[in-house]
N, C-alpha and C. Protein backbone atom coordinates (compact mmCIF):
# COMPACT_ATOMS: atom_id res chain seq x y z
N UNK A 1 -19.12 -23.58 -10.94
CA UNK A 1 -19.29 -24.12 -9.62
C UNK A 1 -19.86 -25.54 -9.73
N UNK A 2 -19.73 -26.73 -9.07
CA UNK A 2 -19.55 -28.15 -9.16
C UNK A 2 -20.42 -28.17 -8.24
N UNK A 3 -20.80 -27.43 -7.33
CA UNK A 3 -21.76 -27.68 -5.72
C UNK A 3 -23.47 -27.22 -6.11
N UNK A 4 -24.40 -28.01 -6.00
CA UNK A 4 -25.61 -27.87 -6.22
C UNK A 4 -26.65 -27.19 -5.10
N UNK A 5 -26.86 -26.08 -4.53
CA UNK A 5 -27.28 -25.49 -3.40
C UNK A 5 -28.94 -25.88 -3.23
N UNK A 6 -28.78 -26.77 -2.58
CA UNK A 6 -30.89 -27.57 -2.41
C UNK A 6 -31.54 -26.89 -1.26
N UNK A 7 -30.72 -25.79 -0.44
CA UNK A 7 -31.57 -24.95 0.27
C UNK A 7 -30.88 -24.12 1.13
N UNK A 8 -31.51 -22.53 1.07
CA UNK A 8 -30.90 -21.50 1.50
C UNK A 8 -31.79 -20.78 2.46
N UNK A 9 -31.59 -20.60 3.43
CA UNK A 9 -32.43 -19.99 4.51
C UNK A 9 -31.79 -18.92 5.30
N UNK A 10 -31.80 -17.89 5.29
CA UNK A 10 -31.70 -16.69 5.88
C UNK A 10 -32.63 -16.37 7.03
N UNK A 11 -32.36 -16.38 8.73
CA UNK A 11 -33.06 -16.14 9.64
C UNK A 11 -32.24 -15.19 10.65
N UNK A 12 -32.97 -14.73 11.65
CA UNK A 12 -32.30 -14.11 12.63
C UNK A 12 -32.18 -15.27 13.75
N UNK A 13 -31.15 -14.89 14.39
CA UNK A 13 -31.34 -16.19 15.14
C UNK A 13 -31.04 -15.66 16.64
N UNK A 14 -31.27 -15.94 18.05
CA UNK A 14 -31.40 -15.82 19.07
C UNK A 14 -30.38 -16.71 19.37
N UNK A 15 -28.82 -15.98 19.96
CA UNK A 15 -27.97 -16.83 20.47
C UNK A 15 -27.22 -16.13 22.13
N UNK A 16 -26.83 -17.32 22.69
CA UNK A 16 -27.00 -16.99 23.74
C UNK A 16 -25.24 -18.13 24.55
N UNK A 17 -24.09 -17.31 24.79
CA UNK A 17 -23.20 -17.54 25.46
C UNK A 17 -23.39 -17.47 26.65
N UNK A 18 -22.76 -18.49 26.90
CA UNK A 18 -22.35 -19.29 28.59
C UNK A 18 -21.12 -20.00 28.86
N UNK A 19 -20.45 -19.10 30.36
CA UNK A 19 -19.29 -19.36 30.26
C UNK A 19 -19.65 -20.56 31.94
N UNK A 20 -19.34 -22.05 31.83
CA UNK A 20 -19.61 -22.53 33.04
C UNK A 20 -18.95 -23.45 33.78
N UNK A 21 -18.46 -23.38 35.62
CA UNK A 21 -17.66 -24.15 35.92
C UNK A 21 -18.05 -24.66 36.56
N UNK A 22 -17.96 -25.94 36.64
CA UNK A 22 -18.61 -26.79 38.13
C UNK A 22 -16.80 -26.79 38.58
N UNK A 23 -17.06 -28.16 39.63
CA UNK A 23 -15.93 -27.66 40.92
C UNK A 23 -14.82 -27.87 39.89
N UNK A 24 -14.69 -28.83 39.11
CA UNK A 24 -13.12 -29.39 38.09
C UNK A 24 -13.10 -28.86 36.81
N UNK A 25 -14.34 -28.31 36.25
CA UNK A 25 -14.15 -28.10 34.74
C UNK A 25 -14.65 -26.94 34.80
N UNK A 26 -14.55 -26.01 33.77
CA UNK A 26 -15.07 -25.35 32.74
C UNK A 26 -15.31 -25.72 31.07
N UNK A 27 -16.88 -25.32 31.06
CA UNK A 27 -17.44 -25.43 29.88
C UNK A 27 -18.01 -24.11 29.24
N UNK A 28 -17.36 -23.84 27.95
CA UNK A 28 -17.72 -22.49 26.83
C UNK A 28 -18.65 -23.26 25.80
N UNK A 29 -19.97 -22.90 25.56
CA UNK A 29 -20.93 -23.57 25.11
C UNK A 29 -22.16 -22.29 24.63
N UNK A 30 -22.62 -22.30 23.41
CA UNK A 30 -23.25 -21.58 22.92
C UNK A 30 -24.41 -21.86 22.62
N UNK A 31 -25.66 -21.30 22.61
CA UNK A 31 -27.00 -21.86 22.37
C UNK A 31 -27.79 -21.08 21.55
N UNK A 32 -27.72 -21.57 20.32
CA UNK A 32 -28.84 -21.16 18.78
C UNK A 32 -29.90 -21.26 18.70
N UNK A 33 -30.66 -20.19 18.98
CA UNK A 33 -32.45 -20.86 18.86
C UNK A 33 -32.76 -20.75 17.38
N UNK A 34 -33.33 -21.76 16.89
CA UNK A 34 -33.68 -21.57 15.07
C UNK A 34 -34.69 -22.74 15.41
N UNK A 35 -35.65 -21.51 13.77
CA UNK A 35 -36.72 -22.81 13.45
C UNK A 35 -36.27 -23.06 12.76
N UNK A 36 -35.09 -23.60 12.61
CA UNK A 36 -34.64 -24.43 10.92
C UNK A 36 -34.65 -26.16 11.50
N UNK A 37 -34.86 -26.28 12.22
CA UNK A 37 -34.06 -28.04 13.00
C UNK A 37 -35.57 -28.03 13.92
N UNK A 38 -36.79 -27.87 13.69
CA UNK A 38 -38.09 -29.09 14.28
C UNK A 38 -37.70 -28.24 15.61
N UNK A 39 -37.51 -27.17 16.32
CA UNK A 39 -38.03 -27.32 17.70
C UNK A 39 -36.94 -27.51 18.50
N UNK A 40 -35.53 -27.78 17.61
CA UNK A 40 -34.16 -27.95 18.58
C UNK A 40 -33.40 -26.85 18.79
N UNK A 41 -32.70 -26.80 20.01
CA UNK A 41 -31.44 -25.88 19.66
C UNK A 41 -30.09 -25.76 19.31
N UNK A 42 -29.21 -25.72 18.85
CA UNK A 42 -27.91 -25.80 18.11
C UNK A 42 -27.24 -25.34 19.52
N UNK A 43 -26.66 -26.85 20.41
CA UNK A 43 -25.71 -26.44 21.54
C UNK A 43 -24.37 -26.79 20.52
N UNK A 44 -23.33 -25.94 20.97
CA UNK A 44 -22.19 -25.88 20.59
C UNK A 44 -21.24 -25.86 21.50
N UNK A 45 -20.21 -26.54 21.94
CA UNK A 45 -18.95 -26.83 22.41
C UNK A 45 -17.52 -25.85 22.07
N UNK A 46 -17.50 -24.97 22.63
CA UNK A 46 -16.49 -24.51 21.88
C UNK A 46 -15.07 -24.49 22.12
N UNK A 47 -14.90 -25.18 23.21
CA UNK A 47 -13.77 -25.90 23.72
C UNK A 47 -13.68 -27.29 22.48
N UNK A 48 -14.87 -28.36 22.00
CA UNK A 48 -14.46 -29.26 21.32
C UNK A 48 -14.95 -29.23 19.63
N UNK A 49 -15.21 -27.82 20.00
CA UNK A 49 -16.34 -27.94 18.19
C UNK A 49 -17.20 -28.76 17.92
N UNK A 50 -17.65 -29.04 18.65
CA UNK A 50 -18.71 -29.99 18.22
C UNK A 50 -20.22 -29.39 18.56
N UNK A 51 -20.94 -29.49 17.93
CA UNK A 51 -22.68 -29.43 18.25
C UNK A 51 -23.54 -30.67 18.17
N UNK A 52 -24.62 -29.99 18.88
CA UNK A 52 -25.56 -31.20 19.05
C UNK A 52 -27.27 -30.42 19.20
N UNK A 53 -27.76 -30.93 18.30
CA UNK A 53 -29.37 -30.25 18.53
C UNK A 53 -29.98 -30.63 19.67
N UNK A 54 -30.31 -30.04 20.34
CA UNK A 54 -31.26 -30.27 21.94
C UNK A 54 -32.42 -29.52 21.59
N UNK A 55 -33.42 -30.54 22.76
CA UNK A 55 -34.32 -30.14 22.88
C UNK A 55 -34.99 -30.53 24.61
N UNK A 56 -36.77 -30.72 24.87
CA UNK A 56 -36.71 -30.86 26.27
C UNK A 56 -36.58 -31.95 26.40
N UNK A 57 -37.08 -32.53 25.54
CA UNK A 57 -37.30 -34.06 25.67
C UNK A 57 -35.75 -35.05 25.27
N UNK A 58 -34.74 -34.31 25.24
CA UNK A 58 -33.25 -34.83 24.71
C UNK A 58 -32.56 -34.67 25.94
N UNK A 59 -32.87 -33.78 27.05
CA UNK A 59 -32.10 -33.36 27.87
C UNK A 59 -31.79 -34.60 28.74
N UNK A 60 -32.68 -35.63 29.38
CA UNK A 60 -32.19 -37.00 30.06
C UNK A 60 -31.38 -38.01 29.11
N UNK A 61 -31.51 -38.02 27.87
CA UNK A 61 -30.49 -38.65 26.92
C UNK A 61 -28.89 -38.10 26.59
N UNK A 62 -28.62 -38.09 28.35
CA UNK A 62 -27.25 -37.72 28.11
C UNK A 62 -26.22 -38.39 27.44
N UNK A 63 -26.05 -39.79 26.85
CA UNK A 63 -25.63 -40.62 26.44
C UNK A 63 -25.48 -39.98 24.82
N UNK A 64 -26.42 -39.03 24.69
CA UNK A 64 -26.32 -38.64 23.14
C UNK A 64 -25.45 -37.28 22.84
N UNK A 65 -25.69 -36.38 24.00
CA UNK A 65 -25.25 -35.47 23.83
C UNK A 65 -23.73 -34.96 24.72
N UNK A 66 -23.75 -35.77 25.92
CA UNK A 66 -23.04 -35.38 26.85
C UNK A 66 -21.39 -35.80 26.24
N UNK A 67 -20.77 -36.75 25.63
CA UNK A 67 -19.77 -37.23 24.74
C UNK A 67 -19.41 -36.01 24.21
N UNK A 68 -20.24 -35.66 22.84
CA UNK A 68 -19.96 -34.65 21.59
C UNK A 68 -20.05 -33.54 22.25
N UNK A 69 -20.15 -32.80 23.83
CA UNK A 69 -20.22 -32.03 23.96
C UNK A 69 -18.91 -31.39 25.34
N UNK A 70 -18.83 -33.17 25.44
CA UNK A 70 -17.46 -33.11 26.21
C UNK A 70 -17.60 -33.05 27.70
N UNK A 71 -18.60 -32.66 28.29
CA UNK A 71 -19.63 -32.51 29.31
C UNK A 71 -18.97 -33.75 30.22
N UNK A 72 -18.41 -34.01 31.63
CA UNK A 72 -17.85 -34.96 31.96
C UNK A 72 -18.90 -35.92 32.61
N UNK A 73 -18.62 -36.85 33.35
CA UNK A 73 -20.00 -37.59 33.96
C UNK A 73 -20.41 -37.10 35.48
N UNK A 74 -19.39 -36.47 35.95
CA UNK A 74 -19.48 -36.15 37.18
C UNK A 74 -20.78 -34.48 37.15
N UNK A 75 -20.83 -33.87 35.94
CA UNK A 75 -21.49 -32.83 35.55
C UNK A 75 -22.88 -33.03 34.94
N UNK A 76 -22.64 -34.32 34.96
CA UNK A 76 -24.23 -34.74 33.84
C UNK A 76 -25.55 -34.03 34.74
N UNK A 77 -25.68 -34.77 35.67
CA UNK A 77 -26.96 -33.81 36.60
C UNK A 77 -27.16 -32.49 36.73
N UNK A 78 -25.99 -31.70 36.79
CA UNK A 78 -26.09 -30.43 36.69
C UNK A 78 -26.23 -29.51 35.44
N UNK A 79 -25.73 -30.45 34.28
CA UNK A 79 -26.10 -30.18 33.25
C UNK A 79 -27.66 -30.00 32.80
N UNK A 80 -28.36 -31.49 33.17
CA UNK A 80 -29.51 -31.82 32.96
C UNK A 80 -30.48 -30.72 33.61
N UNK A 81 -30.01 -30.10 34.57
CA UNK A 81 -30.80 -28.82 35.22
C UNK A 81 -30.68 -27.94 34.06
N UNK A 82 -29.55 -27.44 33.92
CA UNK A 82 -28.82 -26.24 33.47
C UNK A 82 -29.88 -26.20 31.99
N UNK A 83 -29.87 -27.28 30.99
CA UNK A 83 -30.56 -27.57 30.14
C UNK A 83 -31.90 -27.49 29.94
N UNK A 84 -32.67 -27.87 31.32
CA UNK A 84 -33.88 -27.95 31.40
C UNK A 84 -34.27 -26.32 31.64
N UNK A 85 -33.83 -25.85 32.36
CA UNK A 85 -34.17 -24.31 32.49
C UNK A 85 -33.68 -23.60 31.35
N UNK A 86 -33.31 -23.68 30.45
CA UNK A 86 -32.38 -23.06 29.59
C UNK A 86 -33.48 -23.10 28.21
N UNK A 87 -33.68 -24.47 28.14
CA UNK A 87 -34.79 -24.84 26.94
C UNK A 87 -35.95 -24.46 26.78
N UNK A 88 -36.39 -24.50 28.24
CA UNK A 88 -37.79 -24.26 28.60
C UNK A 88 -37.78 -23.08 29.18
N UNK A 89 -37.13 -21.92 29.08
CA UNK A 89 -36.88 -20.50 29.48
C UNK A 89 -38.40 -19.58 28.70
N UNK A 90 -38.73 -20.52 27.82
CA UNK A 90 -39.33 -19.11 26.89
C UNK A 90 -38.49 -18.00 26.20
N UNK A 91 -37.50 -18.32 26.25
CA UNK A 91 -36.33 -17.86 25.12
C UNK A 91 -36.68 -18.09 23.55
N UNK A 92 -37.19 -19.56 23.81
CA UNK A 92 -37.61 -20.30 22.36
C UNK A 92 -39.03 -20.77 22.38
N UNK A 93 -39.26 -20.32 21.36
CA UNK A 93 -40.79 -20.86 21.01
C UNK A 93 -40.66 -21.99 20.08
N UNK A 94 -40.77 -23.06 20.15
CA UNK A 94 -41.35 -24.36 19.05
C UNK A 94 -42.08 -23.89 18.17
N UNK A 95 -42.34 -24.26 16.79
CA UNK A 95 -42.60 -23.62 15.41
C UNK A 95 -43.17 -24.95 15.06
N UNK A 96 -42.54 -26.35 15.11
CA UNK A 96 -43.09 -27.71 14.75
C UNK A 96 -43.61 -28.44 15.82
């Protein structure tokens, strides 16, 4: 084997599907709670494959996440709710 493995972590992880439409779109988007990533959560796109670590303080930086997640602009505010209750649910506890 040619591949050098610098770290292996085995956790349970708390995941959580959401199927969501505002008036024009639907968004399929998955949410990973892990302490492996500082306190973020692993949102996933599964309409574009793409992820993006969120957290509370990431949720008004739609500019970072809203792109890679495909999220349109007309949805950003409702997102920014959707996010804020979602993060801050007590679902996830911060570790860092």
């Amino acid at each position: 084997m040619n591949l050098d493995i610098i770290s292996e972590r085995n956790e349970k992880q708390s995941i959580h599907y959401f199927c969501i439409l505002s008036n024009d779109h639907r968004y399929d988007l998955t949410i990973a709670y892990s302490g492996h990533f500082f306190g973020k959560a692993m949102v996933t796109s599964l309409q574009s494959g793409r992820m993006v670590l969120l957290c509370s303080e990431d949720i008004y930086n739609d500019y970072y996440w809203a792109p890679k997640l495909d999220i349109q602009q007309e949805d950003i505010p409702e997102f920014q709710d959707f996010f804020w209750q979602v993060l801050r649910s007590g679902l996830y506890l911060e570790q860092y």
